[in-house]
Structures are given as structure tokens and as C-alpha cells.
PDB file of N, CA and C in Angstrom:
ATOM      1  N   UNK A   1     -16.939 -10.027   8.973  1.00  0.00           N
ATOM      2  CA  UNK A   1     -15.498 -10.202   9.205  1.00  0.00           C
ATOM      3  C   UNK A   1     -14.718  -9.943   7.913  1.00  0.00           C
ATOM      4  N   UNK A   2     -14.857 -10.428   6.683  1.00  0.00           N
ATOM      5  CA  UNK A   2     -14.244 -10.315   5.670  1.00  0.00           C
ATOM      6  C   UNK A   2     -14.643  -8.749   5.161  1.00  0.00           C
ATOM      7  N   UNK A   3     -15.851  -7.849   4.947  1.00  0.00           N
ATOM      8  CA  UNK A   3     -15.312  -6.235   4.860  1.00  0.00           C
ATOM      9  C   UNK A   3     -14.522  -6.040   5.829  1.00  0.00           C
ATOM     10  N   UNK A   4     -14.713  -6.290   6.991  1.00  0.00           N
ATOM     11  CA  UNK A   4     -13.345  -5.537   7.682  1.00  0.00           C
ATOM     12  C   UNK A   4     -11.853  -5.951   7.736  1.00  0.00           C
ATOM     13  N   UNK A   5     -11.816  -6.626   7.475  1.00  0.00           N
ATOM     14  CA  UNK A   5     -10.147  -7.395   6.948  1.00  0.00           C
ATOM     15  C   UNK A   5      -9.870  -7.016   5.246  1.00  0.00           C
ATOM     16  N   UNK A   6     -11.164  -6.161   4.974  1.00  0.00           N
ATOM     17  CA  UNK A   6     -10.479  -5.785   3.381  1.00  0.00           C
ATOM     18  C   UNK A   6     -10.090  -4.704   3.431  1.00  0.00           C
ATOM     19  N   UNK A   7     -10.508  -3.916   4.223  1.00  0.00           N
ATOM     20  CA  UNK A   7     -10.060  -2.260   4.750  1.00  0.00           C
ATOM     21  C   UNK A   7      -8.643  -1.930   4.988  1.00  0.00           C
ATOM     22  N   UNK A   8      -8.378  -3.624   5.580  1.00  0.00           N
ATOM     23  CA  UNK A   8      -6.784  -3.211   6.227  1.00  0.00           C
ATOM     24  C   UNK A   8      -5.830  -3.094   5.340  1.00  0.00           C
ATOM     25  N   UNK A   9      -5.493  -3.409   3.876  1.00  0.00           N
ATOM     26  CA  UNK A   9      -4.848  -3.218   3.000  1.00  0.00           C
ATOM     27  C   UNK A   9      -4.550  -2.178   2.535  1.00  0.00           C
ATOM     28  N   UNK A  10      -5.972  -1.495   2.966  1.00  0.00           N
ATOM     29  CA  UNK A  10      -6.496  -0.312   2.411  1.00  0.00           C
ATOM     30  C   UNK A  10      -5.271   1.084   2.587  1.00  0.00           C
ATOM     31  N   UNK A  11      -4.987   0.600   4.107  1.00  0.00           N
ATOM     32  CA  UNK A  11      -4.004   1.676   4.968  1.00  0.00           C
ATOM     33  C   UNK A  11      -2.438   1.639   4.545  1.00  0.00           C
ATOM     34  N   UNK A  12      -1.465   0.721   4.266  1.00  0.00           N
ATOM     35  CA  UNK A  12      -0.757   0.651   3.656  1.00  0.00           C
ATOM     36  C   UNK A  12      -0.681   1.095   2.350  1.00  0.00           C
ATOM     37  N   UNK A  13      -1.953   0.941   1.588  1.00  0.00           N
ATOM     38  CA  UNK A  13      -1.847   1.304  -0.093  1.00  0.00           C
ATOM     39  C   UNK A  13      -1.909   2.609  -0.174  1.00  0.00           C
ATOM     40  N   UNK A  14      -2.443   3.387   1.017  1.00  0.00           N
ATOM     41  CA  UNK A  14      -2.552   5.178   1.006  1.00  0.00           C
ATOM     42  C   UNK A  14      -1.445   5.673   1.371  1.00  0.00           C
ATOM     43  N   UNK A  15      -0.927   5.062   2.476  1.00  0.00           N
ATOM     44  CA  UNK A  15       0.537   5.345   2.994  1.00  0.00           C
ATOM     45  C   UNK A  15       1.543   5.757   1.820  1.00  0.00           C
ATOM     46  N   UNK A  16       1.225   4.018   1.120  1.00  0.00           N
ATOM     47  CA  UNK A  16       2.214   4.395  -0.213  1.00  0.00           C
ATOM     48  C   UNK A  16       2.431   4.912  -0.716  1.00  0.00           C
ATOM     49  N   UNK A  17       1.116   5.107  -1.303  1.00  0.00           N
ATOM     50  CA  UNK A  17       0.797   6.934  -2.469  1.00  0.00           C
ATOM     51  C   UNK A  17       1.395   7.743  -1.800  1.00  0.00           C
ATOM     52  N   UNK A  18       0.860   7.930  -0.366  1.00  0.00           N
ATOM     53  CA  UNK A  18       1.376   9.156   0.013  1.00  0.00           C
ATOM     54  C   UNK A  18       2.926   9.398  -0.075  1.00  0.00           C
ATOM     55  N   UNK A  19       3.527   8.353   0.045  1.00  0.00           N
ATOM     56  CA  UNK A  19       5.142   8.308  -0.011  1.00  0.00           C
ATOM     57  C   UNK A  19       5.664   8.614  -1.180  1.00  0.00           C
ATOM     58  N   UNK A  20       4.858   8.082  -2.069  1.00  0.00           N
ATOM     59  CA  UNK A  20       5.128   8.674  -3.740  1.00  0.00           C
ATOM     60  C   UNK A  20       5.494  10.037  -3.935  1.00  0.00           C
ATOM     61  N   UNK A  21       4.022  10.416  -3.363  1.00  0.00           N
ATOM     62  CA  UNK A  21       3.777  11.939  -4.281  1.00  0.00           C
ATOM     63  C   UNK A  21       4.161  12.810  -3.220  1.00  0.00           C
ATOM     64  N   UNK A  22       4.886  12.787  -1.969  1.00  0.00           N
ATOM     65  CA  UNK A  22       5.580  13.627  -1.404  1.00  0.00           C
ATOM     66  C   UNK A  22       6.888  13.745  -1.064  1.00  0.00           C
ATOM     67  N   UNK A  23       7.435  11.644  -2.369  1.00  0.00           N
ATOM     68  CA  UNK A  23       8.519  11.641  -2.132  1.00  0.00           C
ATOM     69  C   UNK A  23       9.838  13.038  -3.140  1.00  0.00           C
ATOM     70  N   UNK A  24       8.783  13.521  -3.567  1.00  0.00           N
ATOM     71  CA  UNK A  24       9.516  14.873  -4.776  1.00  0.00           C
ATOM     72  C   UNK A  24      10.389  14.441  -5.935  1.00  0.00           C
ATOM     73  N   UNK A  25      10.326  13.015  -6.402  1.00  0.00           N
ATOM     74  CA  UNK A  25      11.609  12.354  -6.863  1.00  0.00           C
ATOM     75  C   UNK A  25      12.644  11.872  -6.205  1.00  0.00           C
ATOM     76  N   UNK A  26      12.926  11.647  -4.809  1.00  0.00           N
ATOM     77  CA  UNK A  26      13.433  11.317  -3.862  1.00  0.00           C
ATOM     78  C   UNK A  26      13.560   9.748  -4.129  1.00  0.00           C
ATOM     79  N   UNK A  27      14.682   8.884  -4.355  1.00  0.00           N
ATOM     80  CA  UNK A  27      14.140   7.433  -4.858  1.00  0.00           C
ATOM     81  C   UNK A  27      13.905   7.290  -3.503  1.00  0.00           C
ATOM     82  N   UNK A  28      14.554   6.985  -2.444  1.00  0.00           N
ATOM     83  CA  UNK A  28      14.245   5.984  -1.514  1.00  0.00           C
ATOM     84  C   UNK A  28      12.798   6.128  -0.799  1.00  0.00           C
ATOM     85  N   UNK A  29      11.992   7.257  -1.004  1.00  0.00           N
ATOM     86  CA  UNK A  29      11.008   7.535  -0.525  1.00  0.00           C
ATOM     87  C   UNK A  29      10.036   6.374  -1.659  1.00  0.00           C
ATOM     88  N   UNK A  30      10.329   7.081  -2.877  1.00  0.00           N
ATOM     89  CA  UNK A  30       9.409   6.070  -4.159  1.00  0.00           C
ATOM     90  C   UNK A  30       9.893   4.208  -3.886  1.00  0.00           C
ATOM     91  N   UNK A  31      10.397   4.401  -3.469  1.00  0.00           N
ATOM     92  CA  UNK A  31      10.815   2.671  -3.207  1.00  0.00           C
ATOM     93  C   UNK A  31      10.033   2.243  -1.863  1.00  0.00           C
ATOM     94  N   UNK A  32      10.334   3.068  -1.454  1.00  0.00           N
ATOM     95  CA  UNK A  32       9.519   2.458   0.112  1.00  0.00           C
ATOM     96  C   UNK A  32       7.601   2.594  -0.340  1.00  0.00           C
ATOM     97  N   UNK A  33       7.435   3.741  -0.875  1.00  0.00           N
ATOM     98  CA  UNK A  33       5.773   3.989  -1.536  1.00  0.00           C
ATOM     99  C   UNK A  33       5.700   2.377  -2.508  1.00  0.00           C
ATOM    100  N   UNK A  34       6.586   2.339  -3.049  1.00  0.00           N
ATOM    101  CA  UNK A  34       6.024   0.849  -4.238  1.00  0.00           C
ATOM    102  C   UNK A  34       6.217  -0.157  -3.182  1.00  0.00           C
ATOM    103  N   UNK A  35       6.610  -0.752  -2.637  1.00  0.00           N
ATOM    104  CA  UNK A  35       6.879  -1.185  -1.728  1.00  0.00           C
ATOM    105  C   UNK A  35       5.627  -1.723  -0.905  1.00  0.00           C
ATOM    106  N   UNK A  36       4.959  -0.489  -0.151  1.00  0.00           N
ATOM    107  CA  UNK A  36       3.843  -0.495   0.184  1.00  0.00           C
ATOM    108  C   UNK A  36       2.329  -0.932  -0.572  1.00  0.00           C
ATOM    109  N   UNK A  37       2.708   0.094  -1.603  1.00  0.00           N
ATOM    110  CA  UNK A  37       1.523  -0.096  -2.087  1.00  0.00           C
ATOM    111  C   UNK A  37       1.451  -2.166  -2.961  1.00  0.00           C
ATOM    112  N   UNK A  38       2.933  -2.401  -3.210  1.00  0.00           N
ATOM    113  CA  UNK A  38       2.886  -3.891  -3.551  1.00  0.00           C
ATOM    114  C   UNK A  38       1.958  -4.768  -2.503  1.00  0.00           C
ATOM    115  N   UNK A  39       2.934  -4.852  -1.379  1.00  0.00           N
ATOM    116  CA  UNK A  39       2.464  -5.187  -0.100  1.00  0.00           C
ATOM    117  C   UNK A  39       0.752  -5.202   0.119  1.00  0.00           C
ATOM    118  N   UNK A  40       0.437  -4.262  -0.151  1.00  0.00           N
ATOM    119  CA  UNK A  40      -0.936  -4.157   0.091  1.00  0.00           C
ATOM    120  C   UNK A  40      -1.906  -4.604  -1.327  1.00  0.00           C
ATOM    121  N   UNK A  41      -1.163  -5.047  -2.443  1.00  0.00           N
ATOM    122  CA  UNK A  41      -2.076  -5.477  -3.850  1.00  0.00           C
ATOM    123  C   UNK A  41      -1.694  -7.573  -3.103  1.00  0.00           C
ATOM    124  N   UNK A  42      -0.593  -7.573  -2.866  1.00  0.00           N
ATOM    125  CA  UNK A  42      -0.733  -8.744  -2.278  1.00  0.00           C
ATOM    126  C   UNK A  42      -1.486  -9.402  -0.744  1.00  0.00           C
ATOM    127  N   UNK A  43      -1.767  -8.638   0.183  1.00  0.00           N
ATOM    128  CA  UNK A  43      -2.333  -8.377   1.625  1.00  0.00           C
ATOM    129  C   UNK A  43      -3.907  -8.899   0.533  1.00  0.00           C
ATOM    130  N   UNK A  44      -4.190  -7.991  -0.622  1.00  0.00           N
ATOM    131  CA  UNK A  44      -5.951  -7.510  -0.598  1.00  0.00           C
ATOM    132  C   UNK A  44      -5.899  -8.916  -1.208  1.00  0.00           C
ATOM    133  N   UNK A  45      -5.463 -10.072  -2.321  1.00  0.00           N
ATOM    134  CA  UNK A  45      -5.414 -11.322  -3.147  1.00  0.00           C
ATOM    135  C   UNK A  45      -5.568 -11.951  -1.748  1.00  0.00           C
ATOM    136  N   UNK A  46      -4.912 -11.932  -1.102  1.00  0.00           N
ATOM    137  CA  UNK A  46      -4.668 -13.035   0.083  1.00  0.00           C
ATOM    138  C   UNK A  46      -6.183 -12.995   1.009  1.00  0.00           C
ATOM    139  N   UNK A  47      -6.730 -11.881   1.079  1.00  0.00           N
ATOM    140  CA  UNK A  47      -8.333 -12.061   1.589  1.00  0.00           C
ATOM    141  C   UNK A  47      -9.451 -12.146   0.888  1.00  0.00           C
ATOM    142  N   UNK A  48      -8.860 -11.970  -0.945  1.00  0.00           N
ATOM    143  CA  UNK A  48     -10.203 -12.516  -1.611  1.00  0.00           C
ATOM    144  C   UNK A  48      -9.974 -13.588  -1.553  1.00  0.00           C
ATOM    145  N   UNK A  49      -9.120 -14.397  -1.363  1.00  0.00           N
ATOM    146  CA  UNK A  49      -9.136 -15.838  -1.623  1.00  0.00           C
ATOM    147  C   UNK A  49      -9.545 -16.250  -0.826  1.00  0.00           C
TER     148      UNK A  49
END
């Protein structure tokens, strides 16, 4: 149960990137990517604990 509840963070934190690096310098795209990828550094703390 706990590998598979660590995966799920996983999907948001790629999303993010991806929002980054196709946001072209675009802020609101880079805001929504940090955003995500935050979201998901806090999601992954919350299931090691």
C-alpha cells in the first residue's frame, strides 16, 4: 500500500515540469508548474510520515 500511494505524487510533480518547460517564459504557466510540483514535495512528506 505505501509504494503505491508514493507514485501518486509522482503525477503532479511531472505535470509540473511539464508546465515549466513548455511554459516558454509564460509566468502563469511557471506558476501553475511550481505550484504543482510544491504540491507534490508536500503530498510525498505527508506519506513518508
Amino acid at each position: 500500500m505505501a509504494a503505491g500511494s508514493a507514485g501518486l505524487p509522482f503525477i503532479p510533480f511531472v505535470v509540473g515540469l511539464g508546465a515549466i518547460f513548455v511554459s516558454g517564459g509564460n509566468m502563469m504557466y511557471m506558476i501553475v508548474g511550481d505550484a504543482l510540483v510544491l504540491l507534490a514535495g508536500i503530498a510525498f512528506l505527508k506519506v513518508l510520515k
